[in-house]
Structures are given as C-alpha cells and as structure tokens.
C-alpha atoms as a PDB file:
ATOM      1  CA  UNK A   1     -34.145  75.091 -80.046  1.00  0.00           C
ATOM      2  CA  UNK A   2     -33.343  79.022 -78.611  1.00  0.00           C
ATOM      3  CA  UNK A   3     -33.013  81.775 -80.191  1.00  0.00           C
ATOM      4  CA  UNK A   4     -29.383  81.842 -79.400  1.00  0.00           C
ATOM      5  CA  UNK A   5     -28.546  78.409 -81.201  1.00  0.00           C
ATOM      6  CA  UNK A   6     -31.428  79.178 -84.432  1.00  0.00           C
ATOM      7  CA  UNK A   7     -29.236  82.213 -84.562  1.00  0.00           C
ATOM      8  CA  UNK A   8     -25.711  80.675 -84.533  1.00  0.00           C
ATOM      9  CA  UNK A   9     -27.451  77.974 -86.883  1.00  0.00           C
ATOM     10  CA  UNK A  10     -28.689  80.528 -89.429  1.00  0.00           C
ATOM     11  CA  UNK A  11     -24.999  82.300 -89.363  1.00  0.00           C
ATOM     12  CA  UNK A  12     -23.061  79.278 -90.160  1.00  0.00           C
ATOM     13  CA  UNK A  13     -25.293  78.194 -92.632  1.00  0.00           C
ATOM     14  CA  UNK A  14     -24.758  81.932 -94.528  1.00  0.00           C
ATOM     15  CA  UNK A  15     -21.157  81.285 -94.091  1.00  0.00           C
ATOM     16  CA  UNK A  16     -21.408  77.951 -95.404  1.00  0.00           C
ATOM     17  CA  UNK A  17     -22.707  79.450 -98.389  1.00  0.00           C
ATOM     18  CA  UNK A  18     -20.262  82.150 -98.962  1.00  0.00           C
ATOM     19  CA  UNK A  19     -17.551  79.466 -98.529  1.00  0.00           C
ATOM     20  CA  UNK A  20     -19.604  77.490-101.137  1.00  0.00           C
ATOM     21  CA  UNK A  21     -19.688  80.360-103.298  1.00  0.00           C
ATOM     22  CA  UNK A  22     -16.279  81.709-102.980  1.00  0.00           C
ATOM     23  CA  UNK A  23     -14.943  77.468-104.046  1.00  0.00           C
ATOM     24  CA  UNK A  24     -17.041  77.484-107.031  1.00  0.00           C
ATOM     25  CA  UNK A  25     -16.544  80.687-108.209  1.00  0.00           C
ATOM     26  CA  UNK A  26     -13.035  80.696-108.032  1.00  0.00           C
ATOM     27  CA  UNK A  27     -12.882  76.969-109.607  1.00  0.00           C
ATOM     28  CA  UNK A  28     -15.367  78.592-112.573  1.00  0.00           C
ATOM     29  CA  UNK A  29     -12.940  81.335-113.154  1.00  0.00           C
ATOM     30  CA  UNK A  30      -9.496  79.279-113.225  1.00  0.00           C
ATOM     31  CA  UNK A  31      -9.478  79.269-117.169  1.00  0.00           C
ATOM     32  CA  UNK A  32      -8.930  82.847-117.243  1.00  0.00           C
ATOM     33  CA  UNK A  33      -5.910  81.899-114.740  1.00  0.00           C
ATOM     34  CA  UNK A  34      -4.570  79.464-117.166  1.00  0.00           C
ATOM     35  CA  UNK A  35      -4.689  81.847-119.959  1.00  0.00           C
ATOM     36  CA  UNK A  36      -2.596  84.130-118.190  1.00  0.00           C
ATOM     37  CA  UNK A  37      -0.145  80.985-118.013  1.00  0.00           C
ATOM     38  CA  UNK A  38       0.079  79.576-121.832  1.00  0.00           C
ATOM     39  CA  UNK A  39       2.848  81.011-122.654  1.00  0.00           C
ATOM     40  CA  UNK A  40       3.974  77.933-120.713  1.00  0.00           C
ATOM     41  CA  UNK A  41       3.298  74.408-121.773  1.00  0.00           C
ATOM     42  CA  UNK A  42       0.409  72.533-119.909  1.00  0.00           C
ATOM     43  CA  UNK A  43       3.220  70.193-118.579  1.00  0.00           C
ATOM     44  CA  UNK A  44       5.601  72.980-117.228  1.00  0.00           C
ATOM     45  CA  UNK A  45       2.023  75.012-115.876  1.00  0.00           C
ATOM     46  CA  UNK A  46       1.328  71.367-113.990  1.00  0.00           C
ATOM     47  CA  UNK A  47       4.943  70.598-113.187  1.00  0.00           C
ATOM     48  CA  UNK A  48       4.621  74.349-111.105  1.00  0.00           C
ATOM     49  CA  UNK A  49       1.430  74.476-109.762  1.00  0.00           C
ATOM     50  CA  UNK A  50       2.070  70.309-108.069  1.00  0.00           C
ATOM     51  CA  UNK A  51       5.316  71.802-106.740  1.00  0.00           C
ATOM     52  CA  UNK A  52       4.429  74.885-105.515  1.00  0.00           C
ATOM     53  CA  UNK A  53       1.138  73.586-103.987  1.00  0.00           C
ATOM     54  CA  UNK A  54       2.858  71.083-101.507  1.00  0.00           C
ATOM     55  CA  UNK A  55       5.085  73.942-100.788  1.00  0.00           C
ATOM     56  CA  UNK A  56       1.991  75.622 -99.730  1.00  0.00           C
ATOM     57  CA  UNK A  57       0.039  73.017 -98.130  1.00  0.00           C
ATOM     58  CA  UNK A  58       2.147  71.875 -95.990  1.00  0.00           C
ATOM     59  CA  UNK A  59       3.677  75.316 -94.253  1.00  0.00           C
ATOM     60  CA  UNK A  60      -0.599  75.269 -93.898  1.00  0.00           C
ATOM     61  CA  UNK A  61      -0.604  71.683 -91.877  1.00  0.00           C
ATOM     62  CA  UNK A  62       2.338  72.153 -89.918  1.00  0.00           C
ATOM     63  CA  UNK A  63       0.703  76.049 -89.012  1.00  0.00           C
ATOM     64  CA  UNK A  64      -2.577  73.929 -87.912  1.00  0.00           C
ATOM     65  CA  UNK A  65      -0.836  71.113 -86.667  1.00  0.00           C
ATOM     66  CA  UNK A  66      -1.839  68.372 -88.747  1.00  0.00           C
ATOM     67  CA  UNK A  67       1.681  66.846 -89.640  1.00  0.00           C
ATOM     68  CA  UNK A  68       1.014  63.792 -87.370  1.00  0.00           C
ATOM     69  CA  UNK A  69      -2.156  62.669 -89.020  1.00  0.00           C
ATOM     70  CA  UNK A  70       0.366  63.376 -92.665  1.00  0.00           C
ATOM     71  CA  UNK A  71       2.679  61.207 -90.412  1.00  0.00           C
ATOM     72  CA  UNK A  72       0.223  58.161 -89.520  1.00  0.00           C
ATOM     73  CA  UNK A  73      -1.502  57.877 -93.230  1.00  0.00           C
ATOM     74  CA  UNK A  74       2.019  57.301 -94.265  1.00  0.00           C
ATOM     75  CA  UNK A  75       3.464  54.582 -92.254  1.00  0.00           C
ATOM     76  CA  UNK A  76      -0.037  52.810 -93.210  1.00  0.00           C
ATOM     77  CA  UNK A  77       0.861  51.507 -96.331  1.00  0.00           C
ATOM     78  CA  UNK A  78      -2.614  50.780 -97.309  1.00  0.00           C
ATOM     79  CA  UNK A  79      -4.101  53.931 -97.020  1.00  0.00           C
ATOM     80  CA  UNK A  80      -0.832  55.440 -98.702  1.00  0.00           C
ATOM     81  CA  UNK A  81      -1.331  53.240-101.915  1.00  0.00           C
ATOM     82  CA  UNK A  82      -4.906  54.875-101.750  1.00  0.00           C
ATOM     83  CA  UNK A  83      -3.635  58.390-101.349  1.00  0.00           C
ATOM     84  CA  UNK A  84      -0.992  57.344-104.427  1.00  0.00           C
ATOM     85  CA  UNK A  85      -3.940  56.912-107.036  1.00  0.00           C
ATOM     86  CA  UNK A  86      -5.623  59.380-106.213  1.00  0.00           C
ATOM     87  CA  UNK A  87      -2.664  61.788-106.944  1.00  0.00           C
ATOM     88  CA  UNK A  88      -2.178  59.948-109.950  1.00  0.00           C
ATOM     89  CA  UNK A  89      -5.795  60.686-110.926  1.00  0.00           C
ATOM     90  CA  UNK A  90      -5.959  64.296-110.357  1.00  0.00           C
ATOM     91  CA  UNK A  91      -3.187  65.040-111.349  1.00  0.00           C
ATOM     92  CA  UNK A  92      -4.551  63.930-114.885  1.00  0.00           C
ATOM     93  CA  UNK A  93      -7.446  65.707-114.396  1.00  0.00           C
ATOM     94  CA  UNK A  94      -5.351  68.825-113.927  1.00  0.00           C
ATOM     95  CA  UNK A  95      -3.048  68.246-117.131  1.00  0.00           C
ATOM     96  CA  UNK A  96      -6.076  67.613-119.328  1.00  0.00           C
ATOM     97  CA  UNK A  97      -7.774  70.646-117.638  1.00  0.00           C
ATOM     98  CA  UNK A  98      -4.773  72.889-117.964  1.00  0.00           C
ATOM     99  CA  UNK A  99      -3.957  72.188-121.728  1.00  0.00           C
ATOM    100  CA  UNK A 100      -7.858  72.139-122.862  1.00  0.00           C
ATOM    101  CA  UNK A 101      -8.252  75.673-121.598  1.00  0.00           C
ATOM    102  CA  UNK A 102      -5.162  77.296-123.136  1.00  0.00           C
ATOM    103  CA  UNK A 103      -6.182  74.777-126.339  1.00  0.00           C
ATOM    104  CA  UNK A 104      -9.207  77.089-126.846  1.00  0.00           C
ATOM    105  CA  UNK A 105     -11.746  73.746-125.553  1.00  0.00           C
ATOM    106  CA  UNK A 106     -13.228  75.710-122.568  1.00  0.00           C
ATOM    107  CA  UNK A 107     -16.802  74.596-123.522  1.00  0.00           C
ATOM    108  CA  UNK A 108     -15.811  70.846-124.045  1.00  0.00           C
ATOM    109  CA  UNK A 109     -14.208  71.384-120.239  1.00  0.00           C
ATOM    110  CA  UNK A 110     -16.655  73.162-119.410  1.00  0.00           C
ATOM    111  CA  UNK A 111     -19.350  69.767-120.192  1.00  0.00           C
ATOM    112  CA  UNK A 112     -17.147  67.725-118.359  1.00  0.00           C
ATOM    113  CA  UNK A 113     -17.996  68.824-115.060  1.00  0.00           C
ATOM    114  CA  UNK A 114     -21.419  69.161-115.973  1.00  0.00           C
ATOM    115  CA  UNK A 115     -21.292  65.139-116.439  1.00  0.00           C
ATOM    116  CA  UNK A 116     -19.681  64.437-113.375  1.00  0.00           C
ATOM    117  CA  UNK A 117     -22.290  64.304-110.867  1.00  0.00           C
ATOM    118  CA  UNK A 118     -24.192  61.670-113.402  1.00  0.00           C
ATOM    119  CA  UNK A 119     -20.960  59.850-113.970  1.00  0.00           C
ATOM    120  CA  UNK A 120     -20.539  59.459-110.018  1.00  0.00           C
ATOM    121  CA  UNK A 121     -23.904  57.580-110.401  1.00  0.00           C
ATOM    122  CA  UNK A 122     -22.889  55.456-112.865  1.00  0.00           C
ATOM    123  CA  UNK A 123     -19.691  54.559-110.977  1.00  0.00           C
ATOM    124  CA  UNK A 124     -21.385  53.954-107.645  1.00  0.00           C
ATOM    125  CA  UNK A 125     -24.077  51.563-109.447  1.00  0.00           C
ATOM    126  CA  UNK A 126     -21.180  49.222-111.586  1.00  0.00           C
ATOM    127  CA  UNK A 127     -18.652  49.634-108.926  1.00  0.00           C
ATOM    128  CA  UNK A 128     -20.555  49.598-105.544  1.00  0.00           C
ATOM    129  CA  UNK A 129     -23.371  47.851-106.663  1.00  0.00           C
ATOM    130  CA  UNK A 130     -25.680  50.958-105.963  1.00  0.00           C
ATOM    131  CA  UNK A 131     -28.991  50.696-107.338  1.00  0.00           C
ATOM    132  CA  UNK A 132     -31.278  53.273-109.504  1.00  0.00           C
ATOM    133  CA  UNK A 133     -33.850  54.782-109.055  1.00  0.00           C
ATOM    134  CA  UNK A 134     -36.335  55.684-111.886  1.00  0.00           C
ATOM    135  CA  UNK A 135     -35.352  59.608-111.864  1.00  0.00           C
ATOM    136  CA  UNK A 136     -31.263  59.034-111.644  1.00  0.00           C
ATOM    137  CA  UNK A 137     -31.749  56.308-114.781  1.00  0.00           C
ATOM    138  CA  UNK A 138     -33.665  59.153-116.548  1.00  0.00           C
ATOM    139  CA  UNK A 139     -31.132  61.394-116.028  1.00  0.00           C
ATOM    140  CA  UNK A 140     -27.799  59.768-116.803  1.00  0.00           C
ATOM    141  CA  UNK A 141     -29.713  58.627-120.003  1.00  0.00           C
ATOM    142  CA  UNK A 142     -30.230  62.168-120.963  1.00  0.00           C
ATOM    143  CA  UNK A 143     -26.643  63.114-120.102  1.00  0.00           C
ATOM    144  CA  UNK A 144     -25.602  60.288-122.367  1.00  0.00           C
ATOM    145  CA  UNK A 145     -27.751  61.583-125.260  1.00  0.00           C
ATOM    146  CA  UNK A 146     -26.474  65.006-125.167  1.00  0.00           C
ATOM    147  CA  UNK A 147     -22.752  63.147-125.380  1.00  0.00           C
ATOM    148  CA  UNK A 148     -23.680  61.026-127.933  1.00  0.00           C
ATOM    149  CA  UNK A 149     -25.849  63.501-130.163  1.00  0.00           C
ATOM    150  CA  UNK A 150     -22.801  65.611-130.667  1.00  0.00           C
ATOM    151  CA  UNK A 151     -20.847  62.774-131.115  1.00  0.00           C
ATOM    152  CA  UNK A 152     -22.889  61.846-134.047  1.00  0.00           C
ATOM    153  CA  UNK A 153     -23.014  65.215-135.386  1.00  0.00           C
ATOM    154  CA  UNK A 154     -19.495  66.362-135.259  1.00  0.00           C
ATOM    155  CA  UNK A 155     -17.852  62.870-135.655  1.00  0.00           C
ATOM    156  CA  UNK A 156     -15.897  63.061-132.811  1.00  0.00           C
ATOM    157  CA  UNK A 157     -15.949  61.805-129.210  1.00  0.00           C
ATOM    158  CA  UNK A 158     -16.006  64.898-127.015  1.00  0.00           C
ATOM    159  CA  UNK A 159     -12.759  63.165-124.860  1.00  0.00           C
ATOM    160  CA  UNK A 160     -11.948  66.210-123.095  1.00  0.00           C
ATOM    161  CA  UNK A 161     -15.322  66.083-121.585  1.00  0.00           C
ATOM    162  CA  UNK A 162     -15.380  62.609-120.355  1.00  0.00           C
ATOM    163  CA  UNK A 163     -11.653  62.258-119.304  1.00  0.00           C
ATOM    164  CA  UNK A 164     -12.548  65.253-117.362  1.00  0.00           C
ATOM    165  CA  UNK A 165     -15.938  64.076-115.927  1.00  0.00           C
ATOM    166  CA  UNK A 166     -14.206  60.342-115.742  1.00  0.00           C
ATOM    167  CA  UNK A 167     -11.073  61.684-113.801  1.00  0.00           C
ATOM    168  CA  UNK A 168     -12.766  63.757-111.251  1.00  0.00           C
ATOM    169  CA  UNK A 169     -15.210  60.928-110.348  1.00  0.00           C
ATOM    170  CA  UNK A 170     -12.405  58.539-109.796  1.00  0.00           C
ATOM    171  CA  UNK A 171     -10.753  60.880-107.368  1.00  0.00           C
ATOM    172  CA  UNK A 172     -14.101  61.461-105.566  1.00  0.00           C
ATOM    173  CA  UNK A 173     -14.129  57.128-105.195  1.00  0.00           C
ATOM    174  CA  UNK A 174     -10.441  57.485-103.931  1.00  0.00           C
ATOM    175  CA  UNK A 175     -11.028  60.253-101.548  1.00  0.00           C
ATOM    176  CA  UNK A 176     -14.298  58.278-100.137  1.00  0.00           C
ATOM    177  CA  UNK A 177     -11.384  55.110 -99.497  1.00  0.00           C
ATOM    178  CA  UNK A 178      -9.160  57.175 -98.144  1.00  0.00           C
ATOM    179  CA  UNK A 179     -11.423  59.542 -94.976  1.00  0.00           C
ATOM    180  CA  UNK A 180      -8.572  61.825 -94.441  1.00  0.00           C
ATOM    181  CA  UNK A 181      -9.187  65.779 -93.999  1.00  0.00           C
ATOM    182  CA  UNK A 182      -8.639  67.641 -97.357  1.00  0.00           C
ATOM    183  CA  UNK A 183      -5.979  69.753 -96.739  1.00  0.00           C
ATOM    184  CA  UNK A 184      -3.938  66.638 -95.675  1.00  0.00           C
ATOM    185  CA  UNK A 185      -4.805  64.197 -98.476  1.00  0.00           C
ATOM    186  CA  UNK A 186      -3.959  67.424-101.173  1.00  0.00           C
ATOM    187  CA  UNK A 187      -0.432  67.522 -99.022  1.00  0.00           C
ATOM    188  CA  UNK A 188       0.240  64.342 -99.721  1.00  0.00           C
ATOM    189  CA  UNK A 189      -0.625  64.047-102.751  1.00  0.00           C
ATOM    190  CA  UNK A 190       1.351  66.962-103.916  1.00  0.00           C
ATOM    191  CA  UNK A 191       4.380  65.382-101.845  1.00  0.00           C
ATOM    192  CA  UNK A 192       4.024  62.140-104.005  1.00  0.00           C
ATOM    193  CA  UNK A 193       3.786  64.334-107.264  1.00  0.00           C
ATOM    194  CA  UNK A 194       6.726  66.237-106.405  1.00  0.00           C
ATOM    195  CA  UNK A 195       9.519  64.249-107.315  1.00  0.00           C
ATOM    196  CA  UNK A 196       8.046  63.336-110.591  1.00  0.00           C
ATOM    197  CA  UNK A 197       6.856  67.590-111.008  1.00  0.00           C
ATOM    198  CA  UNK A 198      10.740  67.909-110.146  1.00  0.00           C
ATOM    199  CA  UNK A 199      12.339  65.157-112.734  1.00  0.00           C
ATOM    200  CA  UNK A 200       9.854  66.977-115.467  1.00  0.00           C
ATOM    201  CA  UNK A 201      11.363  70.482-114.847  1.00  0.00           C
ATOM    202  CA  UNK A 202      14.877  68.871-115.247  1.00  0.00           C
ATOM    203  CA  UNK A 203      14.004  67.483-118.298  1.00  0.00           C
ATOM    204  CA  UNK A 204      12.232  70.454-119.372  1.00  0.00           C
ATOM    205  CA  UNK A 205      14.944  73.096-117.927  1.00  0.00           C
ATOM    206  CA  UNK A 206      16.204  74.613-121.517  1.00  0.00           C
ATOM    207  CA  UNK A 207      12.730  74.998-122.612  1.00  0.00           C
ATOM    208  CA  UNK A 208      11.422  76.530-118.776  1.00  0.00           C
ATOM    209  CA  UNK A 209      14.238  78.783-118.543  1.00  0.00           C
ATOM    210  CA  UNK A 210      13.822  79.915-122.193  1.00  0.00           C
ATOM    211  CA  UNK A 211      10.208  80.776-121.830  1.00  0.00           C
ATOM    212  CA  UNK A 212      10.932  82.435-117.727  1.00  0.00           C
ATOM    213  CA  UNK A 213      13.053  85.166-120.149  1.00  0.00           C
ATOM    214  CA  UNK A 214       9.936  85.773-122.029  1.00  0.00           C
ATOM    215  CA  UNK A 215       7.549  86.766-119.842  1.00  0.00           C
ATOM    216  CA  UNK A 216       7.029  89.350-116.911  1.00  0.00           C
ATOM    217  CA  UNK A 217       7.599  88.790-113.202  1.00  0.00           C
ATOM    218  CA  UNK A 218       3.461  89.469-113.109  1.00  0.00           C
ATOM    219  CA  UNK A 219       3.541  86.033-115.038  1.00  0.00           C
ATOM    220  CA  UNK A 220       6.086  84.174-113.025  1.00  0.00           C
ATOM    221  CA  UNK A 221       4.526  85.503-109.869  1.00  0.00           C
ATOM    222  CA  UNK A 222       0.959  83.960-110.980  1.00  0.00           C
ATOM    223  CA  UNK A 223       3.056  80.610-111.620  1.00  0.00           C
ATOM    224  CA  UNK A 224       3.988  80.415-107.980  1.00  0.00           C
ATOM    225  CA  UNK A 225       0.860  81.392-106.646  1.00  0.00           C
ATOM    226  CA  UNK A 226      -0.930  78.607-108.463  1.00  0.00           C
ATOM    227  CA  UNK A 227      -0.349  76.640-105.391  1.00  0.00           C
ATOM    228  CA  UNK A 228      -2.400  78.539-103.046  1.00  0.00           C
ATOM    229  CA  UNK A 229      -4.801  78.701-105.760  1.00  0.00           C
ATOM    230  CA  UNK A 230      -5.318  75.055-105.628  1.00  0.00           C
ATOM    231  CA  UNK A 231      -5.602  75.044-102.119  1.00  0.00           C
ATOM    232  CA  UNK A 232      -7.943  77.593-101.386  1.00  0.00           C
ATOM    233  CA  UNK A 233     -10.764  76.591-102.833  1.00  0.00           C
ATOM    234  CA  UNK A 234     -10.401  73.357-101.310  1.00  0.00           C
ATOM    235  CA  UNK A 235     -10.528  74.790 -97.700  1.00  0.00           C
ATOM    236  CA  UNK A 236     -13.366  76.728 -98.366  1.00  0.00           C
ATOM    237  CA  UNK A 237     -15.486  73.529-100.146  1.00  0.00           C
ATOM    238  CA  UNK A 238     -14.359  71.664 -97.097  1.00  0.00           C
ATOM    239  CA  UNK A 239     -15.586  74.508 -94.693  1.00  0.00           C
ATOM    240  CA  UNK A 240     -18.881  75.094 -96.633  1.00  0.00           C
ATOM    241  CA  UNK A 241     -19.530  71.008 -96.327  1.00  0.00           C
ATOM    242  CA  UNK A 242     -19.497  71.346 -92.838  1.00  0.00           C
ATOM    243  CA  UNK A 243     -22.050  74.252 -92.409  1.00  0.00           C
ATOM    244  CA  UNK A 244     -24.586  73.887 -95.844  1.00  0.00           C
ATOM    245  CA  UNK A 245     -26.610  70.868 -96.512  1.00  0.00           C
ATOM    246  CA  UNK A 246     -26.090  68.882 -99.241  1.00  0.00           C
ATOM    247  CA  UNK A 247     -28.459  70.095-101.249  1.00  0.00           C
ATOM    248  CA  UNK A 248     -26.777  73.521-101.227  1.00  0.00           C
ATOM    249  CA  UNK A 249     -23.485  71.729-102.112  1.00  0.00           C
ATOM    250  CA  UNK A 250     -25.123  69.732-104.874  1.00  0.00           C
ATOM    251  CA  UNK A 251     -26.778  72.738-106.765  1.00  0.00           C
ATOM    252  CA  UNK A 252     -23.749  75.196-105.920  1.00  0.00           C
ATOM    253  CA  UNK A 253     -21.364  72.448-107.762  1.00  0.00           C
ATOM    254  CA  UNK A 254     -23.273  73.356-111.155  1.00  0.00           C
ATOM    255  CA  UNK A 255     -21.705  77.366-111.169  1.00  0.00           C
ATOM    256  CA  UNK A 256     -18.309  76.493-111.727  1.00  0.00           C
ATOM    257  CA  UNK A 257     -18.946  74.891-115.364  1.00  0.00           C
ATOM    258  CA  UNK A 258     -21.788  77.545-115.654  1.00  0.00           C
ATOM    259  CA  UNK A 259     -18.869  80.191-115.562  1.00  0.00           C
ATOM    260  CA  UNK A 260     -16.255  78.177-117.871  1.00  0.00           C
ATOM    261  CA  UNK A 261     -18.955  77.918-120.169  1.00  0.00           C
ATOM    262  CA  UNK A 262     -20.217  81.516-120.125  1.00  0.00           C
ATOM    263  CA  UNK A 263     -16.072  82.281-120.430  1.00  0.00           C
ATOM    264  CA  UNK A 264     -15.794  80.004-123.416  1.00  0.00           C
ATOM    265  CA  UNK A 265     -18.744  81.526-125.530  1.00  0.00           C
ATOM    266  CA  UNK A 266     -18.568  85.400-124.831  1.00  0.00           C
ATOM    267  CA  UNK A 267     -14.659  85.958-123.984  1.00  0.00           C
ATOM    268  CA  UNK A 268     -12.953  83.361-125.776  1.00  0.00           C
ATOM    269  CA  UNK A 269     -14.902  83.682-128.797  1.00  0.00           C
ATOM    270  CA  UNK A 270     -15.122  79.694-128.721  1.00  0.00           C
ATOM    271  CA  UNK A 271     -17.504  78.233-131.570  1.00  0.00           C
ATOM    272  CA  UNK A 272     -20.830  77.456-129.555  1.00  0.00           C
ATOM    273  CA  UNK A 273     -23.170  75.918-132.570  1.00  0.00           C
ATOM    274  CA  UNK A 274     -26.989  74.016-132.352  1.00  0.00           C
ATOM    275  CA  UNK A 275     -25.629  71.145-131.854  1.00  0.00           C
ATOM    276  CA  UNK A 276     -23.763  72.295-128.877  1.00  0.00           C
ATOM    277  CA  UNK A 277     -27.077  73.943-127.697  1.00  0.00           C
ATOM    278  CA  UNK A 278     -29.115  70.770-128.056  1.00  0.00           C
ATOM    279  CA  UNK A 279     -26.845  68.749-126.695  1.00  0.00           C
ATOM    280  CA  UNK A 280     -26.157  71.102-123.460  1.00  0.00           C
ATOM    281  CA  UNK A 281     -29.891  70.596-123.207  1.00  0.00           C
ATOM    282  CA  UNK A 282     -30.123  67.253-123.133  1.00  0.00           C
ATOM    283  CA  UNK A 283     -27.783  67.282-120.363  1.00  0.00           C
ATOM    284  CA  UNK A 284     -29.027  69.762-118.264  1.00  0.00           C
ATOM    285  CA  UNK A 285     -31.910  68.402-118.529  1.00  0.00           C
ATOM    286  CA  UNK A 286     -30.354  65.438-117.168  1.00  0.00           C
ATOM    287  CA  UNK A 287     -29.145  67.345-114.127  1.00  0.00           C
ATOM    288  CA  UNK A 288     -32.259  69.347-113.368  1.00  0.00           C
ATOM    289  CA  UNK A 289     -34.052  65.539-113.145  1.00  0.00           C
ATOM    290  CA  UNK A 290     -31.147  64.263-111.161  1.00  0.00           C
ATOM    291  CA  UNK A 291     -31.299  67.096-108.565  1.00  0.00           C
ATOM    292  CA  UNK A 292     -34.829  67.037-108.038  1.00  0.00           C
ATOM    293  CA  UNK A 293     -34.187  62.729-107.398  1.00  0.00           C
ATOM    294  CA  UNK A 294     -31.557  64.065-104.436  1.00  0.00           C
ATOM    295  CA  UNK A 295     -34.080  66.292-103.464  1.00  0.00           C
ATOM    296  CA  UNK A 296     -36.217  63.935-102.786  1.00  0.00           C
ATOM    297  CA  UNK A 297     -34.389  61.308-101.080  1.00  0.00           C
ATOM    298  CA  UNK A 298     -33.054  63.623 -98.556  1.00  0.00           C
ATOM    299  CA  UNK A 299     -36.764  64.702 -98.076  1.00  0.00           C
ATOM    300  CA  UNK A 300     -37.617  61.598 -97.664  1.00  0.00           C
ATOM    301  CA  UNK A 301     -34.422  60.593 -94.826  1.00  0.00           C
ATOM    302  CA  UNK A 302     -35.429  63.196 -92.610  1.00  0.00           C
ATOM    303  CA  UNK A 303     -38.961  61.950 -92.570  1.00  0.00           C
ATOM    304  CA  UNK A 304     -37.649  58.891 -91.430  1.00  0.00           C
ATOM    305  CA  UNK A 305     -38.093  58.432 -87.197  1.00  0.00           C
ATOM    306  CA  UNK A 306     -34.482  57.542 -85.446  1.00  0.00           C
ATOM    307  CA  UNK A 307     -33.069  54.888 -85.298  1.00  0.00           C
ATOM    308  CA  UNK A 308     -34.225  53.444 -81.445  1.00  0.00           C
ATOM    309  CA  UNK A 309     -31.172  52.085 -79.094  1.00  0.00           C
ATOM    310  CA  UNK A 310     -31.856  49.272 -77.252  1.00  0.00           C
END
C-alpha cells in the first residue's frame, strides 16, 4: 500500500468516525428534543415528524437523483410489501419512543436499545436458524437476567424496553430483506405513512390547532424540523458504515442509550434505584461479553486466506 492510499485510508476512517459519532450522539440526545415537543401528544409529535420527514427526504433523493431507484422498488410489489412492514414497524418504534420520553420512562427507553444488539441474536438464531456460540449464549442470558431481575423486583414487565429493543430489531430484519440505500427506504416509508400521518391530523385537527395557539413559533418550528432530524442521522450512520469497520459501528451503537440514560438520571430527575443498578449490570455485562464474541470472529475472518478462483 503507498503512502498516498494509507493516507486517504486513515482520513476516511476519521471521518467515518465523526459520522459515527455525530448519528449516535444526536440519536442519544433526541429525548431532550421530544421534551421540547410534549406539549403535543405522542400521536400528533409522530403524525408531524412522518409527514414532515418524507417532505424532507424526498426534495433530498430527487437533489441526488435517486427517484428512479424510489421508482423501481415500487412497481416491484414484493419488495414494496417489504418496505410496507418495515414502516409499519418503525413507525411503532417511534410512537412508543416518543410518548416514553415525554412519559418521564427515559431509563426504561434508554434499556431498550441497550437489548437490541442481543435481541438481533436471538432473532437471527429462531428466525434464520443462526447458531450460538458459547460467548453470544452467555450474553443474551445475562441480558435476560437483568430484564427479568427487575421484573421480579418491581412486578412489572419493563414493556417499554422490549417493545423498543423488539421493534428496532424487526426493522433491522426488514431492512436486511429489503437492500435498498437508506435514504430511499426512509422515503418510502415516510410516503406510505403519510396518508395515514395525514387522516390522524384530520381527526386530531380541534385538538392540533388548539395546542399550535399554545405554544411559540420556536416550538412549531422544532415540529417541522423533526423531519430533517430523522434523516440526518441516518445519512451520517450510512456514511460512517461505509468508512469504519464494524467493530467501530458495533461499540459506537452503545452511546446513544449511554446518553438517554445519563439524561434520564441527572436531568430528568427519573427514579434510578439498586435494582435498576443491578439489573443495568447484568446487562452490560451481557454486552461487554457479546462485543468481545464479535471481536473475535472478525479476528478470526481476516485470518482466514481468500477464497481461490478457479
């Protein structure tokens, strides 16, 4: 390798990391967004931000010139049923999201996505058939401890966590089925959301109107922009995938909850108890023993020798 392409190597890879940086962080900070919001009802704040995020997506596709790939996943019906659940799936993810911050259950959120990378393992071994190894069994059993010690101790299932965790992983299995760029699958899933996003807002109009006479135009502004801030982070997660290693991805994924969950205790006052300790412990735990097992099977890929063509 020259110097010249180590160089340009070591660049993107720092750029990949700021892009990594810049998703996460902003995703870890979006409670304090929602907050700003709750003088609006979860279903109004969703209603906006699906509306106003196709709005923005696509003036971005047809400005990079993507509309006939929106075009061609369309007429194939197949891959539009695909692009269909997975709209429907996020976009209870974001409802359930939305209301549990501005419901004061940042921490319980804040778990969810902590789970997530454990409940993608779980998915991909009763769904795909994957198989286990001894360090990812380890670890989803610890992350399933920590969920079901504060289960026991509180008496209640923790629903925000796993709808949460549950939700996202889903969308991750229907993105995987679908192989479309980002930027287009968000546009059309936003396009399919619309109508319904619309029909709510009708339904809703007294009570949206009522509360738009309420609040400042610093408030309504943040509404609108709610659709860039969907999309942003997504371009820059789909930039930094293209420039880190996995590796990077996979431990950078773990700052967004980190800064819901530092949110939750210090600003929002939110009750953060032993059990919640213990349990967070367990599954952290979990996830240290599960990153170390990705660790170590990428090691142990790039040891491999090429494939040989014959």
């Amino acid at each position: 390798m020259t110097t010249e392409s180590s160089t340009s190597s070591t660049t993107g890879a720092v750029k990949g990391i700021y892009y990594a940086l810049a998703a996460f962080m902003l995703w870890g900070f979006l409670p304090l967004y929602w907050k700003t919001l709750q003088s609006f009802s979860a279903g109004i704040i969703l209603a906006n931000r699906i509306i106003w995020s196709a709005i923005f997506v696509f003036f971005l596709l047809k400005k990079r010139k993507q509309m006939e790939t929106v075009k061609s996943v369309i007429r194939d019906k197949k891959q539009l049923f695909r692009v269909f659940l997975s709209a429907v799936v996020i976009s209870g993810n974001w409802f359930v999201y939305i209301w549990a911050v501005n419901a004061n259950h940042v921490i319980e959120a804040s778990m969810g996505y902590y789970i997530n990378p454990l409940i993608v393992i779980l998915m991909g071994m009763l769904i795909l058939k994957e198989k286990l190894n001894l360090m990812e069994g380890a670890a989803i059993i610890l992350a399933f401890a920590g969920v079901l010690f504060i289960t026991w101790q509180y008496g209640q299932v923790p629903w925000i966590s796993l709808f949460l965790a549950t939700s996202f992983s889903l969308y991750g299995l229907c993105k995987k089925m679908v192989q479309v760029d980002s930027l287009v699958a968000l546009g059309l899933e936003t396009l399919i959301l619309t109508p319904i996003a619309l029909i709510y807002l009708a339904v809703n109009f007294k009570t949206f109107m009522a509360t738009l006479q309420t609040v400042s135009w610093v408030t309504v502004a943040l509404l609108i922009l709610s659709g860039v801030l969907t999309a942003l982070p997504l371009l820059w997660f789909a930039q930094a995938a293209k420039l880190v290693t996995m590796s990077i991805l996979g431990f950078s994924q773990y700052l967004s909850p980190s800064i819901s969950l530092l949110l939750g205790i210090f600003l929002f006052k939110e009750p953060f108890s032993t059990t919640h300790a213990i349990s967070f412990a367990l599954i952290w735990t979990g996830l240290l023993i599960f990153s170390l097992a990705q660790t170590r099977k990428m090691h142990q890929l790039k040891k491999q020798p090429p494939a040989q063509s014959v």
